[in-house]
PDB file of N, CA and C in Angstrom:
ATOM      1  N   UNK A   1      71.239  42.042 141.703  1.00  0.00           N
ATOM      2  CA  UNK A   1      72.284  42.042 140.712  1.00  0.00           C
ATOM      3  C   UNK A   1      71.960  41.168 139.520  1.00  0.00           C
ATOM      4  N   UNK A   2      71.779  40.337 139.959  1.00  0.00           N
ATOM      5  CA  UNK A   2      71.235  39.407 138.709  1.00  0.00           C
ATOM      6  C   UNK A   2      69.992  39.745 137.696  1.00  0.00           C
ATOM      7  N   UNK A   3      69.026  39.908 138.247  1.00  0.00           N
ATOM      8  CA  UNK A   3      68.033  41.168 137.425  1.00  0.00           C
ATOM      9  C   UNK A   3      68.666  41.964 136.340  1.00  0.00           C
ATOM     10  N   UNK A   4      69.809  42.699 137.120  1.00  0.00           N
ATOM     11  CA  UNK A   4      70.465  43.843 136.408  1.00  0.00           C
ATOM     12  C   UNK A   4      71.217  43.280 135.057  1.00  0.00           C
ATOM     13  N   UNK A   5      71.908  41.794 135.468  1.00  0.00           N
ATOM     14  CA  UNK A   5      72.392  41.057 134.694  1.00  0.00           C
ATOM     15  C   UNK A   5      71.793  40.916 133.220  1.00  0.00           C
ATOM     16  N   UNK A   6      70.206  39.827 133.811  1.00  0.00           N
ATOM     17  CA  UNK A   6      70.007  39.799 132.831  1.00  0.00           C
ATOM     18  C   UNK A   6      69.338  40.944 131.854  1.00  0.00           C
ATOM     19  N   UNK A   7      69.584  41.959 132.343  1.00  0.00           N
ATOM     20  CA  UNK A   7      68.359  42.963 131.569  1.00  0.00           C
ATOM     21  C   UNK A   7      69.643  43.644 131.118  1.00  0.00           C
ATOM     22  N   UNK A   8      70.959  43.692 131.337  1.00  0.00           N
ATOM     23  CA  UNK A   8      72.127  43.645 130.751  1.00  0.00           C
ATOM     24  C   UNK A   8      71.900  43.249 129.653  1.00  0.00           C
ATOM     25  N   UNK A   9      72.148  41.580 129.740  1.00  0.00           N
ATOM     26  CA  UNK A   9      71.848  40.643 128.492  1.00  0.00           C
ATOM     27  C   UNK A   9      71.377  40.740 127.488  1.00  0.00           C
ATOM     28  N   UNK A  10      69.759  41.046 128.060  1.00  0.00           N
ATOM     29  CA  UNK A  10      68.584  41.324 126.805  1.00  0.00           C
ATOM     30  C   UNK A  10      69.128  43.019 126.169  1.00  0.00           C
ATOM     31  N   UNK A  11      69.682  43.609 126.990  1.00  0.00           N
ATOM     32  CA  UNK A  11      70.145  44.956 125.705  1.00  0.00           C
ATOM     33  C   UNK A  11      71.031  44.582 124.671  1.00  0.00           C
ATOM     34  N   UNK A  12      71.966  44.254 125.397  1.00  0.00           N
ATOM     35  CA  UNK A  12      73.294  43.945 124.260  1.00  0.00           C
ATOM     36  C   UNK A  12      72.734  42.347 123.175  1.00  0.00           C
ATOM     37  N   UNK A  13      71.854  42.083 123.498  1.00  0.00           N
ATOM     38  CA  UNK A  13      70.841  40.838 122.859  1.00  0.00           C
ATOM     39  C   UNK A  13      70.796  41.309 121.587  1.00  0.00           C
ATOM     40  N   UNK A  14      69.566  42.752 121.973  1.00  0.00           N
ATOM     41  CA  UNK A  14      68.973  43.586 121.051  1.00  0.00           C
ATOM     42  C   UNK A  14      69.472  44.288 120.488  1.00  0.00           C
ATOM     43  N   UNK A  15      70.616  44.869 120.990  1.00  0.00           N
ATOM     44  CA  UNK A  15      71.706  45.635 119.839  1.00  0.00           C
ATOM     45  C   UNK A  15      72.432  44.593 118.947  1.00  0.00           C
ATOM     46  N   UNK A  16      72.736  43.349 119.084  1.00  0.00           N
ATOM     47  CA  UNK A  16      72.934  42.318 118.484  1.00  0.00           C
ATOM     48  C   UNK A  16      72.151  42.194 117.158  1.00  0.00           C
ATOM     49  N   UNK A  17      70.877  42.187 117.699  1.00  0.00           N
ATOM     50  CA  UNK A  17      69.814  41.655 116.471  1.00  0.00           C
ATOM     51  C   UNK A  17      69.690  43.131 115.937  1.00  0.00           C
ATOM     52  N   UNK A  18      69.479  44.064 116.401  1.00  0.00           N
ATOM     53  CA  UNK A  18      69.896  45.059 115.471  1.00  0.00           C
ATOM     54  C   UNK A  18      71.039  45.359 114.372  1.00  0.00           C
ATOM     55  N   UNK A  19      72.109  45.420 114.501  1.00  0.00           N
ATOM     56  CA  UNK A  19      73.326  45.686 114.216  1.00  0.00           C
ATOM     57  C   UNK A  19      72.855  44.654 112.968  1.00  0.00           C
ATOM     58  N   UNK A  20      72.907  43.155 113.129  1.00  0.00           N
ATOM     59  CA  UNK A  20      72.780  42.040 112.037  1.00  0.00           C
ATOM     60  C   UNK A  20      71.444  42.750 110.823  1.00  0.00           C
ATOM     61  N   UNK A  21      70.647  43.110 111.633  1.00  0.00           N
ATOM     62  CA  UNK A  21      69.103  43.236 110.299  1.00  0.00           C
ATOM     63  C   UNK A  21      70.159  44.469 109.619  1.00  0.00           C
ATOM     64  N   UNK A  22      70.858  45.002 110.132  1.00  0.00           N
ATOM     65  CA  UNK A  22      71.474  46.459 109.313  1.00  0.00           C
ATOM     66  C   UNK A  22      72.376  46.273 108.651  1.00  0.00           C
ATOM     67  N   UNK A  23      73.538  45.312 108.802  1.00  0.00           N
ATOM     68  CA  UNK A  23      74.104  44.440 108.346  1.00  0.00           C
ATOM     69  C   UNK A  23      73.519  44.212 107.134  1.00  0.00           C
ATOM     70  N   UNK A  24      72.799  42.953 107.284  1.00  0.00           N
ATOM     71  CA  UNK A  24      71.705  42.454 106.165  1.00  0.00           C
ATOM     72  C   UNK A  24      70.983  43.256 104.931  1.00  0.00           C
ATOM     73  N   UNK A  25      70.701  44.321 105.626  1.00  0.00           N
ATOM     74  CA  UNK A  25      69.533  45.107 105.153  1.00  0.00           C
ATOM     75  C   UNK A  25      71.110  46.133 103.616  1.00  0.00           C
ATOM     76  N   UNK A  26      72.091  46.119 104.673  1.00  0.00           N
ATOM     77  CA  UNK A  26      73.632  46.783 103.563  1.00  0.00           C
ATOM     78  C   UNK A  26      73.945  45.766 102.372  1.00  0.00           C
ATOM     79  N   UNK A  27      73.776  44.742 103.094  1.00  0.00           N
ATOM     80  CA  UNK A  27      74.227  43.518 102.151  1.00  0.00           C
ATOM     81  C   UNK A  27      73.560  43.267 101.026  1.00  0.00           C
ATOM     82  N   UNK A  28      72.296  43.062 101.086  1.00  0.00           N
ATOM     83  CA  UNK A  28      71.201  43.131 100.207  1.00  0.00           C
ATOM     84  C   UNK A  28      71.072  44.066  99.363  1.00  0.00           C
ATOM     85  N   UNK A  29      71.232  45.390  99.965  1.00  0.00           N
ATOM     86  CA  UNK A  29      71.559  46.544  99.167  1.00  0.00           C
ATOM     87  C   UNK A  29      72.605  46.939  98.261  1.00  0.00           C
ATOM     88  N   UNK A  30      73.544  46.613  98.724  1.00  0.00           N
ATOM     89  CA  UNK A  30      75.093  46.309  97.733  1.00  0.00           C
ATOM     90  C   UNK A  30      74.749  45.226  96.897  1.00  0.00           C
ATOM     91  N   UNK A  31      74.088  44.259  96.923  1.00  0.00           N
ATOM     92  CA  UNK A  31      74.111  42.966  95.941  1.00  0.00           C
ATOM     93  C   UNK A  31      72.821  43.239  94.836  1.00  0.00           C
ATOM     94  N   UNK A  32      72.294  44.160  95.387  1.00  0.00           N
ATOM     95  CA  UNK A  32      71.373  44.967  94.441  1.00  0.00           C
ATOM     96  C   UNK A  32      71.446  45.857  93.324  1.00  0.00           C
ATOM     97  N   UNK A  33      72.270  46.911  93.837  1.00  0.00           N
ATOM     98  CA  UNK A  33      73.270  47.965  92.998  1.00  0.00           C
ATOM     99  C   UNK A  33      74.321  46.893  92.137  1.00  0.00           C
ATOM    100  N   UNK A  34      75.013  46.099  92.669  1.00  0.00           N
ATOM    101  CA  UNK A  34      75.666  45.557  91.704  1.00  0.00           C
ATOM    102  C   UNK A  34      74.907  44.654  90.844  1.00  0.00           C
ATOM    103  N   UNK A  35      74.225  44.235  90.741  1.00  0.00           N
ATOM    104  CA  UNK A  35      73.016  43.255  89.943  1.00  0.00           C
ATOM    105  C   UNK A  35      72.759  44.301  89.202  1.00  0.00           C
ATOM    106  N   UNK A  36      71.688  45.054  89.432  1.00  0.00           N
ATOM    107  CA  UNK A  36      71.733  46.660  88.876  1.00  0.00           C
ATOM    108  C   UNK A  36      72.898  47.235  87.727  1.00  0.00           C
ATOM    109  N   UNK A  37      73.864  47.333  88.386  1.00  0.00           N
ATOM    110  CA  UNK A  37      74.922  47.603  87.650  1.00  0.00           C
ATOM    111  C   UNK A  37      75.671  46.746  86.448  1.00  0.00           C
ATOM    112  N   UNK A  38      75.348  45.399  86.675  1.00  0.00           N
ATOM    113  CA  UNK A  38      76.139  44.389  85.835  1.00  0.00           C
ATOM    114  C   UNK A  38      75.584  44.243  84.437  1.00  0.00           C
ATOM    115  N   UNK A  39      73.626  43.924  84.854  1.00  0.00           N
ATOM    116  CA  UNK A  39      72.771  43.415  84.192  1.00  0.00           C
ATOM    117  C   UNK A  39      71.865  44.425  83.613  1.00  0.00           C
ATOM    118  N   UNK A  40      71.551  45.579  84.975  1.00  0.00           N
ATOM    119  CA  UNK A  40      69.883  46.479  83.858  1.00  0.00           C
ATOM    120  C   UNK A  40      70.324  47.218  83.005  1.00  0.00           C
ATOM    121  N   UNK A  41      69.403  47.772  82.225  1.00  0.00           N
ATOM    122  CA  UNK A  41      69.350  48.320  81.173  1.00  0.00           C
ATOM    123  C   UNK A  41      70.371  49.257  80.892  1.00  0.00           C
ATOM    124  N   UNK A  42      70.444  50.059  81.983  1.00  0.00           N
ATOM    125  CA  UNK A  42      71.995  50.992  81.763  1.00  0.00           C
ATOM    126  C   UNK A  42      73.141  50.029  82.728  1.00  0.00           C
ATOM    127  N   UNK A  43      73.184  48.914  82.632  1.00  0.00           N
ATOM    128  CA  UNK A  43      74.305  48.179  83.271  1.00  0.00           C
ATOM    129  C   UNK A  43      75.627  48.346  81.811  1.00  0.00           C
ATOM    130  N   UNK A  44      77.028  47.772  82.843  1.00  0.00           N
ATOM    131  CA  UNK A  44      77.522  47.342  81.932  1.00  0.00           C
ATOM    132  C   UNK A  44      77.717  46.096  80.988  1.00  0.00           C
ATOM    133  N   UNK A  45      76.810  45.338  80.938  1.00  0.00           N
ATOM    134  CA  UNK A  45      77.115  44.835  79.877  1.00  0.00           C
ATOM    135  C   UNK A  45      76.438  44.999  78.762  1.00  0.00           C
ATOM    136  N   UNK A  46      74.961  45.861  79.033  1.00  0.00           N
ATOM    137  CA  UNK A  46      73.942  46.574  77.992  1.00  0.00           C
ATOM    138  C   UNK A  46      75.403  47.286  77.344  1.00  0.00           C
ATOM    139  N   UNK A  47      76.078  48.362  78.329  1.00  0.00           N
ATOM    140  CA  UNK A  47      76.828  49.470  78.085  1.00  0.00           C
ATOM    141  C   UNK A  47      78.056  48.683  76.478  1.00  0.00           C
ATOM    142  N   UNK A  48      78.838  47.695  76.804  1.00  0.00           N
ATOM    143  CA  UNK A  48      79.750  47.059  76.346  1.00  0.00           C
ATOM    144  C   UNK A  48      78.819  46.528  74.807  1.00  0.00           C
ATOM    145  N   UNK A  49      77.804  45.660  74.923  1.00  0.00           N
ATOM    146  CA  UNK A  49      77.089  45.326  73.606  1.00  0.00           C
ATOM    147  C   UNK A  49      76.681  46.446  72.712  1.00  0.00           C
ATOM    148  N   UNK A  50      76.425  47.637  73.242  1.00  0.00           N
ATOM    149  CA  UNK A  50      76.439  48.910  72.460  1.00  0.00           C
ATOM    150  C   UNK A  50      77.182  49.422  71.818  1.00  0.00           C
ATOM    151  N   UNK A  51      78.984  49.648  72.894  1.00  0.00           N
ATOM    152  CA  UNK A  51      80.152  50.304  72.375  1.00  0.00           C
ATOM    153  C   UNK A  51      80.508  49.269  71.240  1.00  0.00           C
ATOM    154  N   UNK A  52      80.186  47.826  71.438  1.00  0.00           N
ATOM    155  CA  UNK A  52      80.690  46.827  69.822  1.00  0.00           C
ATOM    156  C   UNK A  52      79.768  47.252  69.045  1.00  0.00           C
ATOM    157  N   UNK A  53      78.665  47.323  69.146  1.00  0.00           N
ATOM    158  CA  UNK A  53      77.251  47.725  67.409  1.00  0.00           C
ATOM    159  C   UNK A  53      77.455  49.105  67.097  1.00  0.00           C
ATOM    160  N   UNK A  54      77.878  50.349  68.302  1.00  0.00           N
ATOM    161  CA  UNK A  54      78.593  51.184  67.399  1.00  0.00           C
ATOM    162  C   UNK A  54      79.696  51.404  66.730  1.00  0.00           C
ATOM    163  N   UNK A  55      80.952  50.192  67.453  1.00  0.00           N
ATOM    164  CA  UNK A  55      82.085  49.993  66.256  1.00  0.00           C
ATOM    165  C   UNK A  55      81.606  49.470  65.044  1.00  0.00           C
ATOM    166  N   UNK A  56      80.888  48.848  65.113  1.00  0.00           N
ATOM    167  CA  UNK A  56      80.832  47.544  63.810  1.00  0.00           C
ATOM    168  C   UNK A  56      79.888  48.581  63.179  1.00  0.00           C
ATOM    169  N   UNK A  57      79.089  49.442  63.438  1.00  0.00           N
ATOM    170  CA  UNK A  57      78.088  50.714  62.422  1.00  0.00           C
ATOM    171  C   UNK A  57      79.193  51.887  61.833  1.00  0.00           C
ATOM    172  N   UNK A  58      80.185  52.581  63.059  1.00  0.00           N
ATOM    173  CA  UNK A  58      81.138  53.076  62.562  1.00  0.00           C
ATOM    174  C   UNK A  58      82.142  52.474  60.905  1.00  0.00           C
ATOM    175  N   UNK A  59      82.122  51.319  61.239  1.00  0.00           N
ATOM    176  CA  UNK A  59      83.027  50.295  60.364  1.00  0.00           C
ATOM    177  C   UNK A  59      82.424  50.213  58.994  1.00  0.00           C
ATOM    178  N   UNK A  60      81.080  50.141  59.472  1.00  0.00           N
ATOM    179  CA  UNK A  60      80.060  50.211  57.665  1.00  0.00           C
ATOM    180  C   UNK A  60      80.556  51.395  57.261  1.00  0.00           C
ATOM    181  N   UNK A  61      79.705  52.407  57.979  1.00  0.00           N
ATOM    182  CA  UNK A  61      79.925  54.098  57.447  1.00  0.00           C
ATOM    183  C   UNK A  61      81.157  54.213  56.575  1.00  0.00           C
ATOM    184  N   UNK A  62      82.076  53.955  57.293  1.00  0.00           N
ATOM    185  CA  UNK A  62      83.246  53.997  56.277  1.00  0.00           C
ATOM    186  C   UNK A  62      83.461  53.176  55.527  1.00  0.00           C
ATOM    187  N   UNK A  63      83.145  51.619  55.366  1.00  0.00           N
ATOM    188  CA  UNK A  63      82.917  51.104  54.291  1.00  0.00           C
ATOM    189  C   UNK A  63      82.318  51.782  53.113  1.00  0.00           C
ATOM    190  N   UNK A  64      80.981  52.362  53.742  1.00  0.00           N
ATOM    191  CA  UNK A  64      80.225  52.424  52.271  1.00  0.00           C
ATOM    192  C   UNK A  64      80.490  54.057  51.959  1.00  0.00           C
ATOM    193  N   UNK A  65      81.303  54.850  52.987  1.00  0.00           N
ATOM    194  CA  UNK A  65      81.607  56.540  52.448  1.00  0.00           C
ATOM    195  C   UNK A  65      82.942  56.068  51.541  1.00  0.00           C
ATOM    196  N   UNK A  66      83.621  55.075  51.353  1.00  0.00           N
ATOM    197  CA  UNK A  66      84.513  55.049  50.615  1.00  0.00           C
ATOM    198  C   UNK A  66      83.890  54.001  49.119  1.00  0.00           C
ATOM    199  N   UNK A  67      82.806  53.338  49.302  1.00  0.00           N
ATOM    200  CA  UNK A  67      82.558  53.039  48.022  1.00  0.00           C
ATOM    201  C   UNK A  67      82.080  53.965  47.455  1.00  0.00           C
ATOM    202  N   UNK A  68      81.150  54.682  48.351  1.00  0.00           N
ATOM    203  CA  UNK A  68      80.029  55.801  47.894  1.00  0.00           C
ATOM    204  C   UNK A  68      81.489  57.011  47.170  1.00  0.00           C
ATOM    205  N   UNK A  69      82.639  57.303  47.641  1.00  0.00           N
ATOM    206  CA  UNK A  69      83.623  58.187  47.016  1.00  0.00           C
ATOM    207  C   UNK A  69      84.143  57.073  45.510  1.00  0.00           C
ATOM    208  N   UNK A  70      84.195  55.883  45.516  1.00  0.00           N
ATOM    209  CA  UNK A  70      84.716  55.317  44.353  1.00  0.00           C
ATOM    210  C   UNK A  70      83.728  55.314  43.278  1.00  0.00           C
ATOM    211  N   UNK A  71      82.387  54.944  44.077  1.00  0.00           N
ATOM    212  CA  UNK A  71      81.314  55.076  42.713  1.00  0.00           C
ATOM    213  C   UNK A  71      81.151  56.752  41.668  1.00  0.00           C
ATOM    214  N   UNK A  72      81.334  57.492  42.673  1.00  0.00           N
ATOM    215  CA  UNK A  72      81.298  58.876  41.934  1.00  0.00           C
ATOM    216  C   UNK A  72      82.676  59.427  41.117  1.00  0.00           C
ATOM    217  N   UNK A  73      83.802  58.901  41.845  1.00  0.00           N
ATOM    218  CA  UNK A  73      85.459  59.207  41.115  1.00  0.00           C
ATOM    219  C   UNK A  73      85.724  58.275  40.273  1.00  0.00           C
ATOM    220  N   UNK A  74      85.571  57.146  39.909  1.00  0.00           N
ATOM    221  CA  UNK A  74      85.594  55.762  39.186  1.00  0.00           C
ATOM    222  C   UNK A  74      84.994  55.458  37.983  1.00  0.00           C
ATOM    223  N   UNK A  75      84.776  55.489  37.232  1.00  0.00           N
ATOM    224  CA  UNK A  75      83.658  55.503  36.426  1.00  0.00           C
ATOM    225  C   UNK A  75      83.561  53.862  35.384  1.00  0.00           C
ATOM    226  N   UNK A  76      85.301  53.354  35.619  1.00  0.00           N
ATOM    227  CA  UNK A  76      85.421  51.477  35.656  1.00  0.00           C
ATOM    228  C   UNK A  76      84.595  51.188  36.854  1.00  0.00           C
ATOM    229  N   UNK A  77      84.963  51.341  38.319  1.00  0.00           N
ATOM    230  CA  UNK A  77      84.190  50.803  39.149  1.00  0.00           C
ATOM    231  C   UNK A  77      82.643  50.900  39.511  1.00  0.00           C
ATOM    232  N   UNK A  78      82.192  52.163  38.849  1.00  0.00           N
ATOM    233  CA  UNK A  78      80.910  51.970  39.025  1.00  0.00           C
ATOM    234  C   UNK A  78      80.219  50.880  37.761  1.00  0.00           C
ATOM    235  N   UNK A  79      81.103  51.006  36.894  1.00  0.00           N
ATOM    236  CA  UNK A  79      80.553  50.197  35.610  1.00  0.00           C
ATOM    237  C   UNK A  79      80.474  48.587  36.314  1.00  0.00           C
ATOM    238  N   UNK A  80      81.619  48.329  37.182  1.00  0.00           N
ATOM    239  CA  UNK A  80      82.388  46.970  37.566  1.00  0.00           C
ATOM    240  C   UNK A  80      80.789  46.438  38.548  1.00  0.00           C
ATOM    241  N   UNK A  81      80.668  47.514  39.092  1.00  0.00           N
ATOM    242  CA  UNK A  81      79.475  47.565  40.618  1.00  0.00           C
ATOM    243  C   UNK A  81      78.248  47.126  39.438  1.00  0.00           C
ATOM    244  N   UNK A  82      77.931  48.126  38.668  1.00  0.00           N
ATOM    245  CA  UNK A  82      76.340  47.746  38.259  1.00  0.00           C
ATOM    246  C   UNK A  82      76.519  46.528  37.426  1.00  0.00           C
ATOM    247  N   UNK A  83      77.744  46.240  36.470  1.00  0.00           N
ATOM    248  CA  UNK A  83      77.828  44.524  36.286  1.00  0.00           C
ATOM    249  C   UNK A  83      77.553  43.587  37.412  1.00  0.00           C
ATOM    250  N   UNK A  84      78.155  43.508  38.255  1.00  0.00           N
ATOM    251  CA  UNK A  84      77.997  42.299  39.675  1.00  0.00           C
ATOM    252  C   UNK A  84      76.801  42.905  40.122  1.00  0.00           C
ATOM    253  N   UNK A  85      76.442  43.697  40.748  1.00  0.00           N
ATOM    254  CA  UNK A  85      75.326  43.487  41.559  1.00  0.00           C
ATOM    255  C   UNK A  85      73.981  43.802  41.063  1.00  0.00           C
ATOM    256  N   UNK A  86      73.948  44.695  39.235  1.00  0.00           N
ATOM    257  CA  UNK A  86      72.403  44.853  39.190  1.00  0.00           C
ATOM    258  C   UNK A  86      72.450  43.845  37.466  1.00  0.00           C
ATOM    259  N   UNK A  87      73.516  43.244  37.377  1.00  0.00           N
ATOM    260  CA  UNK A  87      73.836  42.174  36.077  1.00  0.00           C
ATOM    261  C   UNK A  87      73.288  43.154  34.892  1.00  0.00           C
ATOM    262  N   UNK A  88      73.802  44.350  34.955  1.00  0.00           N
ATOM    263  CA  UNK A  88      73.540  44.911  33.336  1.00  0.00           C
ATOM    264  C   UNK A  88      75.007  44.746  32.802  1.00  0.00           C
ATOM    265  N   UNK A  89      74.881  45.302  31.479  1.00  0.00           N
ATOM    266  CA  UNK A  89      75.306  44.792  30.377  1.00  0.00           C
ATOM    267  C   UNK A  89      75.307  46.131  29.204  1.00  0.00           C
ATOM    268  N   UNK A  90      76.572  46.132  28.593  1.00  0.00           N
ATOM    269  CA  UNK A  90      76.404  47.064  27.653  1.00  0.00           C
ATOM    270  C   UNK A  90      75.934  46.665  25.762  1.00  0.00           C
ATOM    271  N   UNK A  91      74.686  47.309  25.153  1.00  0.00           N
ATOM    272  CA  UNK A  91      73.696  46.863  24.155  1.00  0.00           C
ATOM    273  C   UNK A  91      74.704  45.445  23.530  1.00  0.00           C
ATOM    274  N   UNK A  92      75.845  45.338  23.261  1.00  0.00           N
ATOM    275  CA  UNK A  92      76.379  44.442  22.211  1.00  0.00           C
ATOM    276  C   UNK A  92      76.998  43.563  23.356  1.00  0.00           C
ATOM    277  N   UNK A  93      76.434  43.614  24.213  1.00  0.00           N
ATOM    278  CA  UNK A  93      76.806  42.204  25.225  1.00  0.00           C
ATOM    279  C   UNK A  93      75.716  41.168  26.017  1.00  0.00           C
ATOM    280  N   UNK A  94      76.306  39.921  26.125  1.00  0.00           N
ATOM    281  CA  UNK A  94      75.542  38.601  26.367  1.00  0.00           C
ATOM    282  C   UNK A  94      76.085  38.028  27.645  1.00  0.00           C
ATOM    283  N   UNK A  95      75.110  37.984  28.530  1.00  0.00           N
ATOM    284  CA  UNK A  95      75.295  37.763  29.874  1.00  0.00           C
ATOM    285  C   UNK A  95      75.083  36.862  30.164  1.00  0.00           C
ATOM    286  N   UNK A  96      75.992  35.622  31.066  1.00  0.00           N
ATOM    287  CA  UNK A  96      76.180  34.594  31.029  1.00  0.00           C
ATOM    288  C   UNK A  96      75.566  34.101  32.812  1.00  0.00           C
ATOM    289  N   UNK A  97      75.103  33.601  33.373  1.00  0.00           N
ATOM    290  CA  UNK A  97      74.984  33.385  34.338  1.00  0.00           C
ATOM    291  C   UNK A  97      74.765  31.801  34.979  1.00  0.00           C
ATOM    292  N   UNK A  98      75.455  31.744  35.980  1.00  0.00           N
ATOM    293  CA  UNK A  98      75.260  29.922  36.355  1.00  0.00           C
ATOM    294  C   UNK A  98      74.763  30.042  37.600  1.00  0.00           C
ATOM    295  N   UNK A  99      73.926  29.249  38.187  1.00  0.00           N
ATOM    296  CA  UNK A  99      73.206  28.984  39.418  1.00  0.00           C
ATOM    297  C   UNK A  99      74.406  28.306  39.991  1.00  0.00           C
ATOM    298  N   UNK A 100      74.442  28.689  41.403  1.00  0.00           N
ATOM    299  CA  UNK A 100      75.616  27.952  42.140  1.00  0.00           C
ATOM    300  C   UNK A 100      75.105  26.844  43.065  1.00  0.00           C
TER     301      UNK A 100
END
């Protein structure tokens, strides 16, 4: 009986240490996929830093499709635009400029 015992023992031992490496082996695997998921390249937070640089690119576009509509309908504001940003000047004018 005792024989039987321990060779009892040593099974349910070994299904023990089995069950745990499988255990383990899930655990590792789930903490993988989520690492995976949080951090790589198609993770979400790659995912999230993208959806903001395509708001903030969306946000130009329409910035500059509505200057780009004022420069062509406007014809003060395009005058206003090439004063400030390319400093021309019409023939009977003197352009004043100060270093800041």
């Amino acid at each position: 009986m005792s024989s039987d015992n321990l060779l009892r023992k040593q099974v349910v031992s070994e299904i023990k240490k089995k069950r745990l490496i499988i255990f383990i082996l899930i655990i590792l695997s789930f903490i993988y996929l989520a690492t995976n998921l949080l951090l790589g390249d198609a993770g979400l937070l790659k995912y999230r830093e993208l959806s903001n640089k395509k708001l903030s690119l969306q946000k130009t576009i329409t910035e500059l499709e509505t200057q780009i509509k004022s420069l062509k309908e406007n014809p003060f504001y395009a005058e206003k635009y090439a004063r400030e940003e390319f400093g021309l000047a019409r023939p009977d004018e003197y352009i004043f400029q100060y270093d800041r």
